[in-house]
Protein backbone atom coordinates (compact mmCIF):
# COMPACT_ATOMS: atom_id res chain seq x y z
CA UNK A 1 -79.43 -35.62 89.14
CA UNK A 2 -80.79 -35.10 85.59
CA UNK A 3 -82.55 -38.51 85.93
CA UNK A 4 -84.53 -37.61 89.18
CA UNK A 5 -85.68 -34.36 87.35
CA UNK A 6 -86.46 -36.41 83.93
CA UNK A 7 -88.60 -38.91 86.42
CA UNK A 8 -90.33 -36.29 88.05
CA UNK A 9 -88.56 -37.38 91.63
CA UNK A 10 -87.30 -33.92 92.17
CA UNK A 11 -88.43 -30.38 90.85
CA UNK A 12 -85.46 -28.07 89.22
CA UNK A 13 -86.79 -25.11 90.56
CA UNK A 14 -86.76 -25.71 94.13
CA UNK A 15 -82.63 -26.78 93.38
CA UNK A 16 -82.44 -23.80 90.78
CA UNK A 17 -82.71 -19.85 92.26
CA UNK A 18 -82.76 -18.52 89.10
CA UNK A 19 -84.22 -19.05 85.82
CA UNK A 20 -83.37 -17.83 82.84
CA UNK A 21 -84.06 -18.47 79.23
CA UNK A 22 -81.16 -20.49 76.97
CA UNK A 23 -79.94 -17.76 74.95
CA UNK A 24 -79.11 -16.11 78.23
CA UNK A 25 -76.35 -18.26 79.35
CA UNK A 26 -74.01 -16.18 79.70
CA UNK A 27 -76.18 -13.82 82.05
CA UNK A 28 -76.70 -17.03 84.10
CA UNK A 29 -72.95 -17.07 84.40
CA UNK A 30 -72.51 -13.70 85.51
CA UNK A 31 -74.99 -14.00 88.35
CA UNK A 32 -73.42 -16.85 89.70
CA UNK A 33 -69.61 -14.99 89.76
CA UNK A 34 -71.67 -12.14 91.26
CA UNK A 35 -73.29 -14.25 93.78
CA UNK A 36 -76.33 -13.07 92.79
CA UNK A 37 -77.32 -16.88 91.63
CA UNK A 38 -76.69 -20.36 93.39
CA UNK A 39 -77.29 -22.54 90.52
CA UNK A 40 -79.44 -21.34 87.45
CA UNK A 41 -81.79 -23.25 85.75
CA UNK A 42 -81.56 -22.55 81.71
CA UNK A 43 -85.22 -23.40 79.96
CA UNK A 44 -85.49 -23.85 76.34
């Protein structure tokens, strides 16, 4: 999958229902055992 998103063939965010910054991971984590996140993008 990271290949269609590095072409540009798919967009993260529409995958993604949460963003968060890097440095937040573990936040990221915590909303997905919560249920509170599908899948969560992590930006730079």
């Amino acid at each position: 999958m990271i290949d269609l998103v590095w072409e540009r063939e798919i967009n993260p965010g529409k995958v993604s229902d949460l963003t968060l910054p890097l440095d937040r991971s573990a936040d990221a984590y915590q909303a997905m055992d919560e249920r509170r996140a599908i899948t969560v993008l992590l930006s730079p």
